[in-house]
C-alpha atoms as a PDB file:
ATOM      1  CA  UNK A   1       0.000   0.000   0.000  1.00  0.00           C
ATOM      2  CA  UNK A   2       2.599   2.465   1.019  1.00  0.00           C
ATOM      3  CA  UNK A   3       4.430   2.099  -3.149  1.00  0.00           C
ATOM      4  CA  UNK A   4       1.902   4.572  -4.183  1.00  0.00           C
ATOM      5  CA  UNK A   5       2.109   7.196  -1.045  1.00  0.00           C
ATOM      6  CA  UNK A   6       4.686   9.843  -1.054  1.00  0.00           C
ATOM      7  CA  UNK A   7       5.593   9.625   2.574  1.00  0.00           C
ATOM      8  CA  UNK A   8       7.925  12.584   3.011  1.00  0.00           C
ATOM      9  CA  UNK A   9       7.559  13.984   6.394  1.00  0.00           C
ATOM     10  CA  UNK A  10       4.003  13.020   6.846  1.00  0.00           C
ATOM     11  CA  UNK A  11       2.364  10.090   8.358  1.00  0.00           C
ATOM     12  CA  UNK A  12       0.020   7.814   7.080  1.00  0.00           C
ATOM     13  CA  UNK A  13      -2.545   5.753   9.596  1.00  0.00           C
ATOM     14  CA  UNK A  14      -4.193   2.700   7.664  1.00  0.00           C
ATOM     15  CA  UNK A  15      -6.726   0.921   9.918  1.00  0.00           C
ATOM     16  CA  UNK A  16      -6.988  -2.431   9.168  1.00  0.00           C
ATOM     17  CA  UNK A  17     -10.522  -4.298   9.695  1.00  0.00           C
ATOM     18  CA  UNK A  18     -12.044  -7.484  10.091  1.00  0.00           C
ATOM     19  CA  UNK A  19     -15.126  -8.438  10.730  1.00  0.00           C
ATOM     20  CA  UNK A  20     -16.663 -11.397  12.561  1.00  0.00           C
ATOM     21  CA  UNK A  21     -17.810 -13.646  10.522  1.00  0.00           C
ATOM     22  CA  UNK A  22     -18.373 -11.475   7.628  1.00  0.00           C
ATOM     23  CA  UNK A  23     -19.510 -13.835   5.109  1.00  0.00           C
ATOM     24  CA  UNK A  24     -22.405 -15.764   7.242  1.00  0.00           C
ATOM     25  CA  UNK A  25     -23.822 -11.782   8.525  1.00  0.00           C
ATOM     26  CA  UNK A  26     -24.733 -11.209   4.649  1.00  0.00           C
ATOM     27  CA  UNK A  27     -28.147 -10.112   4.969  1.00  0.00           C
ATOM     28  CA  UNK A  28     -30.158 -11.791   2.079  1.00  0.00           C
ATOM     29  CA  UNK A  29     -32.998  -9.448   1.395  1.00  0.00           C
ATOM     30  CA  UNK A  30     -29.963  -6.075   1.574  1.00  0.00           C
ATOM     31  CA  UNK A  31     -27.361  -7.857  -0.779  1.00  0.00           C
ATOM     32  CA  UNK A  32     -30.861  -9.010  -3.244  1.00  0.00           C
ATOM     33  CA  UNK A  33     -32.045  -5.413  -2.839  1.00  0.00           C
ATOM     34  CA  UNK A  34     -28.096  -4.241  -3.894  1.00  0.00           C
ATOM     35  CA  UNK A  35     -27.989  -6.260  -6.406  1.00  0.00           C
ATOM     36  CA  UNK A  36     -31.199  -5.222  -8.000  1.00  0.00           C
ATOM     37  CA  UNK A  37     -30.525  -1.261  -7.557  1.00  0.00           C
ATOM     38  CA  UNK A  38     -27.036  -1.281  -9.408  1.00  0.00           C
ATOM     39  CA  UNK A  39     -28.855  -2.810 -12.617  1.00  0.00           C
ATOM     40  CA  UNK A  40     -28.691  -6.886 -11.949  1.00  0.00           C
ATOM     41  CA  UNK A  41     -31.989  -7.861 -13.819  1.00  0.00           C
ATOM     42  CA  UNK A  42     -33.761 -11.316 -14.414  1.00  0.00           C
ATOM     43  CA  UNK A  43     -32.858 -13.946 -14.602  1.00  0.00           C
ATOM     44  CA  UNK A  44     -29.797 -13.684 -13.136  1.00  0.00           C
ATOM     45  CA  UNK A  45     -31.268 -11.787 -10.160  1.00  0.00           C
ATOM     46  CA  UNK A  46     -33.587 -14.743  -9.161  1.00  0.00           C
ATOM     47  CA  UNK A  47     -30.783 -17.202  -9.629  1.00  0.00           C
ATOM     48  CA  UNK A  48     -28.993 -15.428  -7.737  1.00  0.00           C
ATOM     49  CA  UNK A  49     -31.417 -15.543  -5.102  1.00  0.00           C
ATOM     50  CA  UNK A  50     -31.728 -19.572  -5.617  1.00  0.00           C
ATOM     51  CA  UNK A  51     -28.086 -19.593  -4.832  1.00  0.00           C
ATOM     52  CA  UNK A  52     -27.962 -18.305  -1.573  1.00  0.00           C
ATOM     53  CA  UNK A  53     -31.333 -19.124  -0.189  1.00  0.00           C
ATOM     54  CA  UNK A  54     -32.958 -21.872   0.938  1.00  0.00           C
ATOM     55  CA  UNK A  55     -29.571 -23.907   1.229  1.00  0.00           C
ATOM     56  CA  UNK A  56     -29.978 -26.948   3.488  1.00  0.00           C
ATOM     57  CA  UNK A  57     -27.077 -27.319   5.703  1.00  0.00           C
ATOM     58  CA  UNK A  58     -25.696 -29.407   8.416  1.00  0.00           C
ATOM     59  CA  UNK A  59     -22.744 -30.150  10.911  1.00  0.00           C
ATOM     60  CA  UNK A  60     -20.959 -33.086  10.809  1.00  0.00           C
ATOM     61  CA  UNK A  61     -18.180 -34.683  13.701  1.00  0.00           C
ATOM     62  CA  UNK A  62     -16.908 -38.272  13.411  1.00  0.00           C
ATOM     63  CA  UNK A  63     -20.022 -39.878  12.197  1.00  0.00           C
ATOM     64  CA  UNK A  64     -22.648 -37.654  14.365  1.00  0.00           C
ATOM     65  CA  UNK A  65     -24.478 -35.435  12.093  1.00  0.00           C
ATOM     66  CA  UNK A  66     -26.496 -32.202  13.511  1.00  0.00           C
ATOM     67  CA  UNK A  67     -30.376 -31.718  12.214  1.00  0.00           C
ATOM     68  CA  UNK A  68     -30.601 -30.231   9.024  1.00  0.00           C
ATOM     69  CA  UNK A  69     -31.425 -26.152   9.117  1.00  0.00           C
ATOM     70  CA  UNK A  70     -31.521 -23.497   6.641  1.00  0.00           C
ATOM     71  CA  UNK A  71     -29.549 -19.990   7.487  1.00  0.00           C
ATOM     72  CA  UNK A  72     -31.018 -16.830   7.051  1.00  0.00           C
ATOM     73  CA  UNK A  73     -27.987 -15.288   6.247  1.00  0.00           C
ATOM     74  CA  UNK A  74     -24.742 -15.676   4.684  1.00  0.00           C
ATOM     75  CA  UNK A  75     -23.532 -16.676   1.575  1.00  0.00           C
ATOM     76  CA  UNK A  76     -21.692 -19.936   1.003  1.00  0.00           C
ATOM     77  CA  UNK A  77     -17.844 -20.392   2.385  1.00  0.00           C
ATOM     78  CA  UNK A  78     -15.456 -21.380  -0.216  1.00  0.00           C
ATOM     79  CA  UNK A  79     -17.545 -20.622  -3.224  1.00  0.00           C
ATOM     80  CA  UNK A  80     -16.141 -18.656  -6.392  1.00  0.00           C
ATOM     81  CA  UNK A  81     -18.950 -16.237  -5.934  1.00  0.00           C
ATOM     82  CA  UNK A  82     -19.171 -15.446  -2.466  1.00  0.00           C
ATOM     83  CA  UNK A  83     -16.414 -12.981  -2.459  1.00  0.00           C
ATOM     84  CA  UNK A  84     -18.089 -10.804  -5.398  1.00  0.00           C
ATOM     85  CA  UNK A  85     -20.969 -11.429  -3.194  1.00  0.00           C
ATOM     86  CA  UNK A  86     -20.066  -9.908  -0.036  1.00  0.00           C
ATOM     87  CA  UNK A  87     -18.320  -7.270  -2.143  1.00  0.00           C
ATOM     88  CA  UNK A  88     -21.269  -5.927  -3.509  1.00  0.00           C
ATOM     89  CA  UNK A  89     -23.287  -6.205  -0.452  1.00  0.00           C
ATOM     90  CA  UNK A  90     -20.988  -3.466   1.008  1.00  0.00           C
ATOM     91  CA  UNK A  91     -20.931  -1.530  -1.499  1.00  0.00           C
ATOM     92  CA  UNK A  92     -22.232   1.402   0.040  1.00  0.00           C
ATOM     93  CA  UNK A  93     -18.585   1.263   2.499  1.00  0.00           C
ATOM     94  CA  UNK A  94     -17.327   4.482   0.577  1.00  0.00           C
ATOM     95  CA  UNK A  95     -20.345   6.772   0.902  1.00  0.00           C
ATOM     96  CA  UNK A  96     -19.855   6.444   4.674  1.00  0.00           C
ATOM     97  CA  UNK A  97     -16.507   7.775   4.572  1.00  0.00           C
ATOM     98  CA  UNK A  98     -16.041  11.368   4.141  1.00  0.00           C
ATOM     99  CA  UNK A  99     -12.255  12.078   4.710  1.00  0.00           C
ATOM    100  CA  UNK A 100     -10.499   8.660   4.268  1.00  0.00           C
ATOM    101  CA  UNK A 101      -9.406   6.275   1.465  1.00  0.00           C
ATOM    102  CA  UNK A 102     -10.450   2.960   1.094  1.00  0.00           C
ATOM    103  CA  UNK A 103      -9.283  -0.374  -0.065  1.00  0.00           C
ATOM    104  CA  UNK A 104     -11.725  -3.200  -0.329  1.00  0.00           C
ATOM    105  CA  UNK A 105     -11.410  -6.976  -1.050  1.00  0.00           C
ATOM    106  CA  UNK A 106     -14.573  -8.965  -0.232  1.00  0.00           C
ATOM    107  CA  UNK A 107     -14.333  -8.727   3.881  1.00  0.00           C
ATOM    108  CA  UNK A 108     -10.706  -7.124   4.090  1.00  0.00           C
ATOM    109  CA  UNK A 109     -10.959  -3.679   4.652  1.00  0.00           C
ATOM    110  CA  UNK A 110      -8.111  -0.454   5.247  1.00  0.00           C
ATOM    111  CA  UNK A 111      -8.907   2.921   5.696  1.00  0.00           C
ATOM    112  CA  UNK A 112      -6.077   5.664   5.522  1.00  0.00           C
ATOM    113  CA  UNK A 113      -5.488   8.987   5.789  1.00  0.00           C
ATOM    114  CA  UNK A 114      -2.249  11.382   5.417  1.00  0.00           C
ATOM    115  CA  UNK A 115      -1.915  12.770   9.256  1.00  0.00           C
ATOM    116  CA  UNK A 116      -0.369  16.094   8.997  1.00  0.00           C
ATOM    117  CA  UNK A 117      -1.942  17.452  12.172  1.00  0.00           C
ATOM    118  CA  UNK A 118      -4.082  16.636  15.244  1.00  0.00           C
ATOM    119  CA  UNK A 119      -7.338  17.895  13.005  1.00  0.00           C
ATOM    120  CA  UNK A 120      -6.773  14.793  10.562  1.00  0.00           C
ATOM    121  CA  UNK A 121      -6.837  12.504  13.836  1.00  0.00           C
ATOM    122  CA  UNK A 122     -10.123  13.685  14.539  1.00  0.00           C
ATOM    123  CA  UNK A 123     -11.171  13.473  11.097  1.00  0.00           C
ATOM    124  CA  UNK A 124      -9.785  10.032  11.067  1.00  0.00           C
ATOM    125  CA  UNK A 125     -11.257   8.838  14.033  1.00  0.00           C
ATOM    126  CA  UNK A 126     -14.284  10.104  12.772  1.00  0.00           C
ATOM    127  CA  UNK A 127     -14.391   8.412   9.572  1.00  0.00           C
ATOM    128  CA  UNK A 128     -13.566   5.216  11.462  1.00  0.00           C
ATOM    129  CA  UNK A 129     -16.726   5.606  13.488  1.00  0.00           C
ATOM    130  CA  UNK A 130     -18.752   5.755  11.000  1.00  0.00           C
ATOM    131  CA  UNK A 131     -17.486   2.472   9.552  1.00  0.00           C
ATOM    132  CA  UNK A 132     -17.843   0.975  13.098  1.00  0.00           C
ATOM    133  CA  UNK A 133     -21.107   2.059  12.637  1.00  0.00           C
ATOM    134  CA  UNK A 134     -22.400   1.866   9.105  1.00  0.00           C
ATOM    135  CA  UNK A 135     -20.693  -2.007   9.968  1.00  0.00           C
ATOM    136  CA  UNK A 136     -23.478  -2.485  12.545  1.00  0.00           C
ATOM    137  CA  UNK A 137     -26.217  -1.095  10.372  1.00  0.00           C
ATOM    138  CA  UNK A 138     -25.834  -4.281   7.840  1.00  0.00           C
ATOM    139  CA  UNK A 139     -25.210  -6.957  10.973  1.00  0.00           C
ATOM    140  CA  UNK A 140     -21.177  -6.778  10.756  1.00  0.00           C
ATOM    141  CA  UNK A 141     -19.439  -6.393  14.046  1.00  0.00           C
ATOM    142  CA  UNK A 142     -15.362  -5.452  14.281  1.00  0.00           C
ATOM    143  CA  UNK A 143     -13.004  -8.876  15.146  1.00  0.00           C
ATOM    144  CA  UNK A 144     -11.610  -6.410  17.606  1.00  0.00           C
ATOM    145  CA  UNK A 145      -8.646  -8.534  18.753  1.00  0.00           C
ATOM    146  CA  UNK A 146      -7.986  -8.583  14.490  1.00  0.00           C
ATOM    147  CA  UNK A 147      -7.949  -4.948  13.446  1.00  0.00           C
ATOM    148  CA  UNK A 148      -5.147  -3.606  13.389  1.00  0.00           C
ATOM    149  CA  UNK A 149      -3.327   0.180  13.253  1.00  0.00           C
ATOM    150  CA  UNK A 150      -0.145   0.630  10.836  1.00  0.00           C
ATOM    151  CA  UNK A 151       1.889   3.572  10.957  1.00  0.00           C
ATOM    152  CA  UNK A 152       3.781   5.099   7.687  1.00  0.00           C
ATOM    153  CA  UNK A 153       6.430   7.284   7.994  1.00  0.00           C
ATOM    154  CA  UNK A 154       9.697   8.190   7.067  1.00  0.00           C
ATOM    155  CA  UNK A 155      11.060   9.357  10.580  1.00  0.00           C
ATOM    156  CA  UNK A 156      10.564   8.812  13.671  1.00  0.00           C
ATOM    157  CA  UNK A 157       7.641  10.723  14.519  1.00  0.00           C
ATOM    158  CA  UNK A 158       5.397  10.914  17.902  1.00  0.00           C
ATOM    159  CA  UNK A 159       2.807   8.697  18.198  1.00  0.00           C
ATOM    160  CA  UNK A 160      -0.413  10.805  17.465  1.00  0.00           C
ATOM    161  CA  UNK A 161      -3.443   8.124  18.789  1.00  0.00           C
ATOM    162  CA  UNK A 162      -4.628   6.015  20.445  1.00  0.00           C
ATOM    163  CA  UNK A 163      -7.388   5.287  18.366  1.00  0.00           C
ATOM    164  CA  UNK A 164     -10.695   3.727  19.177  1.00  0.00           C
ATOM    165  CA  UNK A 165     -13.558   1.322  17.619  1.00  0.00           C
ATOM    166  CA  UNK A 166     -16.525   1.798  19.161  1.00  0.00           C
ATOM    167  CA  UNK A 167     -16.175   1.329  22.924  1.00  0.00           C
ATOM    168  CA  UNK A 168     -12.571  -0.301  22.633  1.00  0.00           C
ATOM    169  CA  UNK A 169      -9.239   1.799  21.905  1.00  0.00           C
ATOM    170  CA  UNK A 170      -6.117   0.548  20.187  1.00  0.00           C
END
């Protein structure tokens, strides 16, 4: 990330996220209601919907299976299309943020922002609220213990944070 930053005597904060379980929180009517507004028409849209609904599923250790159920979320681990999937169900990530960059792949998310004074904390903290929350508004909930801060700098510089998601600081 930093190849394409010209550091010189700034700083640059990337906050790296994960969320719990991001692929099973996919909400099914949201991500069929995304799909549909950014032009996905039939058929495709009800296969689609085939795909990730109504999907029988069960748990099984040693040769104990559990009783069949069928989630109401999620869309399926492993699959070619599940990571398009969950990319387009958060598609709406950069119209939350109003002073930091984004980089997106499916559930891996980094928000940065040049820090050039104690203002472009703020705004950074900010902007990393409103993910924390815009995240909880579709079901997703910070891996706390997982995100992580990076600082990029040239120098040695003073530490400007500590940063905080939600109700926990880093």
């Amino acid at each position: 990330m930093a190849s394409g930053i010209s550091l010189h005597s700034y700083i640059f904060d990337s906050f790296h996220t994960d969320f719990s379980k991001a692929f099973d929180h996919v909400d099914h009517n949201h991500l069929m209601s995304t799909l549909d507004s950014i032009g996905i028409g039939e058929p495709l849209l009800s296969w689609l919907c085939s795909y990730i609904t109504n999907r029988i599923q069960w748990v099984t250790v040693d040769s104990t299976s559990s009783e069949h159920f069928m989630p109401s979320s999620g869309v399926p681990q492993g699959a070619v299309l599940s990571p398009l999937l969950f990319t387009l169900f958060v598609n709406s990530t950069p119209s939350v943020l109003q002073h930091t960059k984004l980089l997106i792949f499916a559930d891996d998310m980094k928000i940065f922002l040049r820090i050039k004074s104690i203002s472009d904390c703020h705004l950074l903290q900010n902007d990393l609220q409103r993910l924390v929350s815009w995240g909880e508004s579709l079901g997703l909930d910070l891996n706390i213990p997982k995100c992580s801060v990076i600082t990029f700098c040239r120098t040695n510089v003073a530490f400007l944070g500590p940063w905080s998601y939600g109700d926990l600081r880093k």
